[in-house]
N, C-alpha and C. Protein backbone atom coordinates (compact mmCIF):
# COMPACT_ATOMS: atom_id res chain seq x y z
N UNK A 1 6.06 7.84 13.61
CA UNK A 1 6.20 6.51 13.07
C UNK A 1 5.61 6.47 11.67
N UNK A 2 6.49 6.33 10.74
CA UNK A 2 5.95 6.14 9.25
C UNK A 2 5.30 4.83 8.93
N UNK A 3 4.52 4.88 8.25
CA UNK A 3 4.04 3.39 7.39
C UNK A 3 3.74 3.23 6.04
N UNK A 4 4.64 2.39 5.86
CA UNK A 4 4.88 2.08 4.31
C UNK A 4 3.56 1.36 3.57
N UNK A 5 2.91 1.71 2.46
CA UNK A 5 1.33 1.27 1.94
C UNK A 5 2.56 0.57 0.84
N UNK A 6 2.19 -0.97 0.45
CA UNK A 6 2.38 -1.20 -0.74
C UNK A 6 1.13 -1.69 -1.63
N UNK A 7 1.33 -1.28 -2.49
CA UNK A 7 0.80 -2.20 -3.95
C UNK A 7 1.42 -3.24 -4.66
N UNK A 8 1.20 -4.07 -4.48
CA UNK A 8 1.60 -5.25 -5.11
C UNK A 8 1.38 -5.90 -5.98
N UNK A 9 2.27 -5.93 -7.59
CA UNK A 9 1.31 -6.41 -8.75
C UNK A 9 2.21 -7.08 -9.50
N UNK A 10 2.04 -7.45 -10.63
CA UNK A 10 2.78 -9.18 -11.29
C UNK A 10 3.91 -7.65 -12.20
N UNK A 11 3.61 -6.88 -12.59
CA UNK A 11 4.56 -5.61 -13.60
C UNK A 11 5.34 -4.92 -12.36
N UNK A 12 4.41 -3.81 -11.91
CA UNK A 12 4.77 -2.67 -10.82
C UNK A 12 4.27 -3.08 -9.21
N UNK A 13 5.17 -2.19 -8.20
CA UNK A 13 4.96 -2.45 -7.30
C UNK A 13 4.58 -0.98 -6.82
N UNK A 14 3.52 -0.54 -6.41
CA UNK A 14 3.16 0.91 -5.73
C UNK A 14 3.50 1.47 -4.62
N UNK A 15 4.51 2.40 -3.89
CA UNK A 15 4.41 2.37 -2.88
C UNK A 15 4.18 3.69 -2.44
N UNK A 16 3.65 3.84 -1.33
CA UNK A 16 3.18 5.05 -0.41
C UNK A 16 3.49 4.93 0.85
N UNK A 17 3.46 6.09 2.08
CA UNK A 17 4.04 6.71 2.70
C UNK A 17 3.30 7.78 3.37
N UNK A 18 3.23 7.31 4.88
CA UNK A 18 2.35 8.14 5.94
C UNK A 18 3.80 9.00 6.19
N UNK A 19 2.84 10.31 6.83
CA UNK A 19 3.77 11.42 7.67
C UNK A 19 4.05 10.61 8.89
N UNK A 20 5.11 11.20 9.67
CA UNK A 20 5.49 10.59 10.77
C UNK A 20 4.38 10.76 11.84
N UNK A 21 3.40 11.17 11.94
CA UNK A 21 2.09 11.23 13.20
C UNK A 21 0.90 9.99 12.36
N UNK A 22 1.63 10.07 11.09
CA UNK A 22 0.25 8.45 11.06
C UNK A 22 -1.06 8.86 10.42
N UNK A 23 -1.21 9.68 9.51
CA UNK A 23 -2.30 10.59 9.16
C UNK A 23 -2.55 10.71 8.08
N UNK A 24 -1.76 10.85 7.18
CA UNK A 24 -2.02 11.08 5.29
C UNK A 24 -0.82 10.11 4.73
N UNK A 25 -1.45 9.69 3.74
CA UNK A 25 -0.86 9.07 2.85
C UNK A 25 -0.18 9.96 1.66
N UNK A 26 1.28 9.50 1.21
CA UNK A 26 1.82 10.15 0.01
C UNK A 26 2.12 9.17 -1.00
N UNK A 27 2.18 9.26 -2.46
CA UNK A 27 2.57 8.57 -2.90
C UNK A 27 4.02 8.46 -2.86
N UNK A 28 4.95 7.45 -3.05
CA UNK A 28 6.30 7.62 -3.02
C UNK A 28 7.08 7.08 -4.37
N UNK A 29 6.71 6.26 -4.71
CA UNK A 29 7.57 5.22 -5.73
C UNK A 29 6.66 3.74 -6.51
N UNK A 30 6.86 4.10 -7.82
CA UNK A 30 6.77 2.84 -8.30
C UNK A 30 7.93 2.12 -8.45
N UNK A 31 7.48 0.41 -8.17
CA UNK A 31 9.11 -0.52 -8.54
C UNK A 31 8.36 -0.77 -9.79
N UNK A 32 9.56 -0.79 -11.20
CA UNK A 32 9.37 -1.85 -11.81
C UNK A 32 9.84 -3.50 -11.80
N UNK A 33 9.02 -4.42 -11.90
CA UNK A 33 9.71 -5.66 -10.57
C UNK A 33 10.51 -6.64 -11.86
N UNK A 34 11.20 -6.99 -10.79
CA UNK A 34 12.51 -7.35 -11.90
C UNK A 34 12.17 -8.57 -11.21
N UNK A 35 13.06 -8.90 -10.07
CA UNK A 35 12.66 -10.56 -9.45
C UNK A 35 12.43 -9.75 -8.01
N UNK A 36 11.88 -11.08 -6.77
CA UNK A 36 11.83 -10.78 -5.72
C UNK A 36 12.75 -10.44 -5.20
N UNK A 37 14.15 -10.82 -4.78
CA UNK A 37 15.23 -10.28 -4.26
C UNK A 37 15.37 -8.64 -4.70
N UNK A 38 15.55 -8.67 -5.70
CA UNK A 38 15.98 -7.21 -6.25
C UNK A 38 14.87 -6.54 -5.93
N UNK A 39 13.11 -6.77 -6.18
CA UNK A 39 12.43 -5.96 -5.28
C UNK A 39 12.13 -5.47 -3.90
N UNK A 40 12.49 -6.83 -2.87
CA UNK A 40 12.66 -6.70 -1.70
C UNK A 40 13.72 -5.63 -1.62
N UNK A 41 14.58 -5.92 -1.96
CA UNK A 41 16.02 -4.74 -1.78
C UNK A 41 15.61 -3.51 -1.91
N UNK A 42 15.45 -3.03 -2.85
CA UNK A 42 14.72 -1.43 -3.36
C UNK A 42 13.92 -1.65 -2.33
N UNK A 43 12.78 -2.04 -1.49
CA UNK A 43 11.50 -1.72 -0.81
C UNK A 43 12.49 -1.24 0.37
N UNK A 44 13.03 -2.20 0.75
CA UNK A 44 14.16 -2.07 2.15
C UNK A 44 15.39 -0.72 2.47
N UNK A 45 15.35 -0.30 0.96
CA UNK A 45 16.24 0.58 0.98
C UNK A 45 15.55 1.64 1.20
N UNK A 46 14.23 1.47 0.69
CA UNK A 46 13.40 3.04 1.25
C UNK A 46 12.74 2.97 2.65
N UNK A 47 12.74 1.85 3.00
CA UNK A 47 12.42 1.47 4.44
C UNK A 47 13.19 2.26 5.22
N UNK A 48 14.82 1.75 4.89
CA UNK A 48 15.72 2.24 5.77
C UNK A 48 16.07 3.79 5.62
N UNK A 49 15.06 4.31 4.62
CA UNK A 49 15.67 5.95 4.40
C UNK A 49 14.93 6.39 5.33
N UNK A 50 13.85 5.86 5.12
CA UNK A 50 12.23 7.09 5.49
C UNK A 50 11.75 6.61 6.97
N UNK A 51 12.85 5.53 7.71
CA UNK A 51 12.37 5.23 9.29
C UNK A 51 11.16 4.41 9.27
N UNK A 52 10.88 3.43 8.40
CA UNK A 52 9.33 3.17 8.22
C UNK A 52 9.10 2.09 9.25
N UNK A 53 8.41 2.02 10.37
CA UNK A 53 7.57 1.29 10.98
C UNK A 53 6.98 0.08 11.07
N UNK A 54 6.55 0.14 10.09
CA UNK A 54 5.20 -1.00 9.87
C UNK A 54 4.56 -0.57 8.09
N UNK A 55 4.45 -1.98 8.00
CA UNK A 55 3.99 -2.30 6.47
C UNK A 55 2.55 -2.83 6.52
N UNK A 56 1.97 -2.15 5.58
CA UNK A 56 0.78 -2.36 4.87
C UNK A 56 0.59 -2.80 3.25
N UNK A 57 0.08 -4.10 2.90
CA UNK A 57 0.14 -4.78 1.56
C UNK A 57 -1.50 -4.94 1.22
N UNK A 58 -1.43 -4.40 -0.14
CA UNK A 58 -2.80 -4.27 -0.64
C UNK A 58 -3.19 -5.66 -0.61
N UNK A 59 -4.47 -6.73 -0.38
CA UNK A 59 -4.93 -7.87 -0.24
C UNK A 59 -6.25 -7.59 -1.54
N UNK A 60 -5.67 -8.17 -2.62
CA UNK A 60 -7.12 -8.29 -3.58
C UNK A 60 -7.73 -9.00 -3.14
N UNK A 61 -9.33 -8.46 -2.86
CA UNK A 61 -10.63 -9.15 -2.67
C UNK A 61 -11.50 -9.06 -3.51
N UNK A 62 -12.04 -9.79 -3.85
CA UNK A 62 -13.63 -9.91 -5.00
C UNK A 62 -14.32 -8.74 -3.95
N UNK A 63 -15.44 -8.55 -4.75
CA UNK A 63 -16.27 -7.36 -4.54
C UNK A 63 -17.26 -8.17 -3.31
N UNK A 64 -17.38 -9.65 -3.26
CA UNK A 64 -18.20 -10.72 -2.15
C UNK A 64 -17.50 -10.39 -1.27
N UNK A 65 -15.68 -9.95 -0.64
CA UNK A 65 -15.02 -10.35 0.03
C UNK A 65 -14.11 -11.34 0.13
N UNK A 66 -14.54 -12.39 -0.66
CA UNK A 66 -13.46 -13.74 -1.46
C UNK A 66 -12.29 -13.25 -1.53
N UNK A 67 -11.09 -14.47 -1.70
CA UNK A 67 -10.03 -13.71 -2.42
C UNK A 67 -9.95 -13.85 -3.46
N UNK A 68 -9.51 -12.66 -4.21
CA UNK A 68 -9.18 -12.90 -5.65
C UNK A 68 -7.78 -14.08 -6.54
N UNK A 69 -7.83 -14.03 -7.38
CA UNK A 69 -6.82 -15.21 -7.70
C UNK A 69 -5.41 -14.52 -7.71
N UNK A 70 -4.72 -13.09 -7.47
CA UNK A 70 -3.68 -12.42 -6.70
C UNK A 70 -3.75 -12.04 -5.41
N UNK A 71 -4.28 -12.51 -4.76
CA UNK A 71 -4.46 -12.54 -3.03
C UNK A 71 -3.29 -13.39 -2.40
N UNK A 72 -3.43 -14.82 -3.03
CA UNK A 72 -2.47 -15.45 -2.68
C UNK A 72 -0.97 -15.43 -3.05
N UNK A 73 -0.38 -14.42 -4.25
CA UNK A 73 0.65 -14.46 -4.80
C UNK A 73 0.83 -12.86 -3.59
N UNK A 74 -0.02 -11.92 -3.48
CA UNK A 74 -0.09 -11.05 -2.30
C UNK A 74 0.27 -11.63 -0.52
N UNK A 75 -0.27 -12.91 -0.63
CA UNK A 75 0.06 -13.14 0.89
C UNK A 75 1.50 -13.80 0.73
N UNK A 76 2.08 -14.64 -0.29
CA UNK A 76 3.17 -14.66 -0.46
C UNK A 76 4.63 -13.69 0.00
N UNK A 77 3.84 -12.81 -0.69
CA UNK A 77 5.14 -11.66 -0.83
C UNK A 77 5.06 -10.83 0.56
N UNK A 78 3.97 -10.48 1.03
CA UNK A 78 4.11 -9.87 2.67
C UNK A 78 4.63 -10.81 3.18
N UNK A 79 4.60 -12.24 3.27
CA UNK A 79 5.45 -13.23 3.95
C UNK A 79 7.10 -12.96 3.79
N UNK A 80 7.47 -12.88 2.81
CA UNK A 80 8.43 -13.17 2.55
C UNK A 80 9.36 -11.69 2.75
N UNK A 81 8.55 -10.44 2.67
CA UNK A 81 8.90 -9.05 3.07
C UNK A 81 8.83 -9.10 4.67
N UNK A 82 8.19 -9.41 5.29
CA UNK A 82 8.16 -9.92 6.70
C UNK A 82 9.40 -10.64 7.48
N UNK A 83 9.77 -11.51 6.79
CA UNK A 83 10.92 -12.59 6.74
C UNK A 83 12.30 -11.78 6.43
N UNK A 84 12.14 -10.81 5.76
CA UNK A 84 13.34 -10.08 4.95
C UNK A 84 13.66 -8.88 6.13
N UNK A 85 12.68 -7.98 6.11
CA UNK A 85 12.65 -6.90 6.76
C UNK A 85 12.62 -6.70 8.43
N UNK A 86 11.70 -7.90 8.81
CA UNK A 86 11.65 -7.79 10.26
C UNK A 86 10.61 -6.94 11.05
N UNK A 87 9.49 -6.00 10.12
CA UNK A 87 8.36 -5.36 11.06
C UNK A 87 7.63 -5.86 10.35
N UNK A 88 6.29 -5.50 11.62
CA UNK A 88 5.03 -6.04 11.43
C UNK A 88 4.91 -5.44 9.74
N UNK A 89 4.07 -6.44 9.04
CA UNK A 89 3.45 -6.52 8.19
C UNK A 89 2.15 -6.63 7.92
N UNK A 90 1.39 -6.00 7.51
CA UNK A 90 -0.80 -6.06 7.58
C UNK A 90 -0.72 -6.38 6.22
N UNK A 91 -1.94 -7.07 6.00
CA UNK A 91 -2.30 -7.23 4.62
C UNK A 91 -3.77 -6.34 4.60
N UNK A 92 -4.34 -5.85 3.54
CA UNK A 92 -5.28 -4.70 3.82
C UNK A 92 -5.91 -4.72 2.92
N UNK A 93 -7.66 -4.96 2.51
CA UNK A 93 -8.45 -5.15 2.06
C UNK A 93 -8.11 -4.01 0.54
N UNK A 94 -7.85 -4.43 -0.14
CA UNK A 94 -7.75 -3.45 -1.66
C UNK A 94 -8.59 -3.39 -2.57
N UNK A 95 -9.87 -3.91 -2.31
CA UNK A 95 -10.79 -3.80 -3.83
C UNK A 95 -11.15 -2.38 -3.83
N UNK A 96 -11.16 -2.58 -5.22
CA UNK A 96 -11.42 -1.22 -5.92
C UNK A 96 -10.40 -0.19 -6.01
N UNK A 97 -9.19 -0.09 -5.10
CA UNK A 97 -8.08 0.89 -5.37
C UNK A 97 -7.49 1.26 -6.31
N UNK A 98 -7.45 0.27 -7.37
CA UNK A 98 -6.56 0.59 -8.72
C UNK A 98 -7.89 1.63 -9.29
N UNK A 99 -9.38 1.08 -9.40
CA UNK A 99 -10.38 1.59 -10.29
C UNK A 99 -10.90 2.71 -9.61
N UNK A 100 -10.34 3.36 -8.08
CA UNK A 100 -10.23 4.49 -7.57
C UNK A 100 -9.22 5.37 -8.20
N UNK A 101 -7.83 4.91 -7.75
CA UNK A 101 -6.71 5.72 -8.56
C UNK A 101 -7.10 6.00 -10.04
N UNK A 102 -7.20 5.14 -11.16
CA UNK A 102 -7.83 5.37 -12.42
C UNK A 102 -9.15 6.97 -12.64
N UNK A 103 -9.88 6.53 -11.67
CA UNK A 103 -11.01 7.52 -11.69
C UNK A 103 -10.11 8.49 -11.40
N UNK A 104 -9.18 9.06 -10.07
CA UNK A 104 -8.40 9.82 -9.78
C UNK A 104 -7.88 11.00 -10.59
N UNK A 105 -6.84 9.77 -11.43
CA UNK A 105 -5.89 10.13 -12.26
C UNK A 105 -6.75 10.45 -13.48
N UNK A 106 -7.80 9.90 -13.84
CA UNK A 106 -8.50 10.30 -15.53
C UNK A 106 -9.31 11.85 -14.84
N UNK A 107 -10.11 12.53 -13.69
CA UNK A 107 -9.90 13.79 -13.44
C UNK A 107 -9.26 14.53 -13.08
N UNK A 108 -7.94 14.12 -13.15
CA UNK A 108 -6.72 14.86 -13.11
C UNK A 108 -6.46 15.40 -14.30
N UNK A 109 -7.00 14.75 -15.15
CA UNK A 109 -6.24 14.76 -16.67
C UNK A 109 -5.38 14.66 -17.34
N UNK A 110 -4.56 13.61 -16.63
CA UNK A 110 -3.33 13.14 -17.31
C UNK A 110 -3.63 12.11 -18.46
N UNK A 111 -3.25 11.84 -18.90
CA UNK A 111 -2.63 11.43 -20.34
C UNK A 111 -2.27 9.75 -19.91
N UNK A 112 -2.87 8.66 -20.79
CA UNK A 112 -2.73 7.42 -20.88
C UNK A 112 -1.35 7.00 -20.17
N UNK A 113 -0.37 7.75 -20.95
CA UNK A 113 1.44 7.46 -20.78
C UNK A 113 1.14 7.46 -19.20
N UNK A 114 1.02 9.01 -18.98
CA UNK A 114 1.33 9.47 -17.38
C UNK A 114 0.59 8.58 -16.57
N UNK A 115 -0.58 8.12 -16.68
CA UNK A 115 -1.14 7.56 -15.84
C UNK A 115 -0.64 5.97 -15.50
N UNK A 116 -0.27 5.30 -16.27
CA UNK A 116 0.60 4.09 -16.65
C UNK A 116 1.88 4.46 -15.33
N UNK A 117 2.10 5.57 -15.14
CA UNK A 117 3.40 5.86 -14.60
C UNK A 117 3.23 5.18 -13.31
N UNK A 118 2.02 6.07 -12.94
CA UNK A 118 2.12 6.45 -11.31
C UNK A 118 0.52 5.77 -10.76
N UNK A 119 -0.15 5.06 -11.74
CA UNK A 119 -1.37 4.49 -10.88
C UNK A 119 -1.22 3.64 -9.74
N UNK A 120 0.18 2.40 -9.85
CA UNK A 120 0.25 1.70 -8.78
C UNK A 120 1.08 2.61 -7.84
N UNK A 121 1.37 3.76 -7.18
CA UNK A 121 1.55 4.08 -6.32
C UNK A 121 0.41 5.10 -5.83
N UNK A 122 -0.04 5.89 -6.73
CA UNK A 122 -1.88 6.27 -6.44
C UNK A 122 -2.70 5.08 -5.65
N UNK A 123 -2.43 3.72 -6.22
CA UNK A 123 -3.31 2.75 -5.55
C UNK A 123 -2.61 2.75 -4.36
N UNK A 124 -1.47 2.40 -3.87
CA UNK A 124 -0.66 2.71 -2.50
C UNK A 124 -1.06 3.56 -1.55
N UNK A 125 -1.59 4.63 -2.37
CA UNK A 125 -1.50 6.07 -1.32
C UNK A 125 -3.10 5.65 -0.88
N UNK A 126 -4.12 5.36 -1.90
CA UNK A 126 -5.19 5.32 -1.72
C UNK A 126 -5.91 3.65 -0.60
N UNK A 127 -4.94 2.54 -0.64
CA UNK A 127 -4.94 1.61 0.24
C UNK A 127 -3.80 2.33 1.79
N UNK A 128 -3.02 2.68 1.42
CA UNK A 128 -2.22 3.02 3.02
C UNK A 128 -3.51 4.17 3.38
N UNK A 129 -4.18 4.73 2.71
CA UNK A 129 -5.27 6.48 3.36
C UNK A 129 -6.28 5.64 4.42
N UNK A 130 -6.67 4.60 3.46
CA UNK A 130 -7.92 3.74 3.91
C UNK A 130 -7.52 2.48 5.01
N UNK A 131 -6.16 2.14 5.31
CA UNK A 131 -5.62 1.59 6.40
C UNK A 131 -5.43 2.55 7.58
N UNK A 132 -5.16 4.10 7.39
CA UNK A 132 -4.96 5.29 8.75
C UNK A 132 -5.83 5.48 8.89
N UNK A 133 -7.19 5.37 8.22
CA UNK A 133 -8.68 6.59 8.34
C UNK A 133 -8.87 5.18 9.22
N UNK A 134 -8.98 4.30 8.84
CA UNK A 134 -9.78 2.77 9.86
C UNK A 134 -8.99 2.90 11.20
N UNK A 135 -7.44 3.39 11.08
CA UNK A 135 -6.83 3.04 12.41
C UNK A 135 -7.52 4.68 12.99
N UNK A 136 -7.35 5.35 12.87
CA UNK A 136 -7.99 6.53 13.80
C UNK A 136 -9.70 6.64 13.74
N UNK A 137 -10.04 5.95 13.51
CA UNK A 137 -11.52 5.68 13.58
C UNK A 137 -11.42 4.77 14.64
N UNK A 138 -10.21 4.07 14.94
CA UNK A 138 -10.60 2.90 15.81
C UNK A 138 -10.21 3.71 17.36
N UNK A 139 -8.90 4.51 17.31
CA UNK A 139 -8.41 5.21 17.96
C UNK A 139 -9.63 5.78 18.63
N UNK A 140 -10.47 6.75 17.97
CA UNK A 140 -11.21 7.83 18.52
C UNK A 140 -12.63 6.72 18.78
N UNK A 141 -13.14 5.75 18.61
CA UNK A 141 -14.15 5.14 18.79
C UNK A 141 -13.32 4.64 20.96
N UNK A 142 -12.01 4.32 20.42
CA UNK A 142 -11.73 3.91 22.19
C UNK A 142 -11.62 5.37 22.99
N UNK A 143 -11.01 6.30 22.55
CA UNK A 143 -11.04 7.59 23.52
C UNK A 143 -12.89 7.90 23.78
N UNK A 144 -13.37 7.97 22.94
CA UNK A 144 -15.00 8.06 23.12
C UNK A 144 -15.51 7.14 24.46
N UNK A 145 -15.32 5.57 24.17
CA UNK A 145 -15.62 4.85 25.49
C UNK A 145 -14.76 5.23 26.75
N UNK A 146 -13.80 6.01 26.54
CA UNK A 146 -13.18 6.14 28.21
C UNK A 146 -13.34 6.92 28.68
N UNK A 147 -14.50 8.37 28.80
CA UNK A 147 -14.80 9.70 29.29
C UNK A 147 -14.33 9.12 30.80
């Protein structure tokens, strides 16, 4: 079962991509976002390539936990991808992912241009990693209680 990580942002949309056992995150695709329809479409079309499951949407939070003032233009759009697509949809705690990917990508050593390319799907890979590591943490915390 694949699961689609998005990033969700007012320019680009990030997206990433678990292996089919649910375990690592890949990056897959940046959208550049034109309107919602036409982005929904592209998201759906890779939905329908890659068998994807279940969706995960980055949720900006202040560093308190608050939401940030794109949280709500974020719960918007999982609504409305929800409404479109038809599987479960999570919204998933994202602070700090972009200024993770950034750190990432600047010891990688790519180049201003390159990094511009592919940070919002770095942030994808790095919010869908941190949505599987929590779900198999939760997994192995219940096999632990059932000896």
């Amino acid at each position: 079962m694949k699961i689609l990580g998005i990033d969700y942002g007012r320019v680009r949309i990030g997206l990433a991509l678990s292996e089919d056992k649910g375990k690592i995150a890949f990056g897959r695709a940046t959208i550049l976002r034109e309107n919602l329809d036409e982005d929904l479409k592209q998201i759906k079309e890779i939905i329908e390539e890659e068998n994807v499951a279940e969706i995960v949407v980055g949720l900006p939070l202040k560093l308190n936990g608050s939401k940030a003032v794109q949280a709500e233009e974020a719960e918007k759009f999982a609504d409305r991808l929800k409404e479109r697509i038809g599987l479960p949809v999570k919204l998933w705690d994202e602070r700090l992912s972009t200024a993770q990917a950034q750190r990432v990508l600047l010891q990688a050593d790519l180049r201003r241009k390159k990094r511009k390319k592919v940070i919002d799907k770095v942030a994808a890979q790095i919010i869908l990693q941190s949505y599987l590591d929590a779900k198999k943490g939760t997994k192995a915390q219940r096999h632990k209680g059932t000896k």
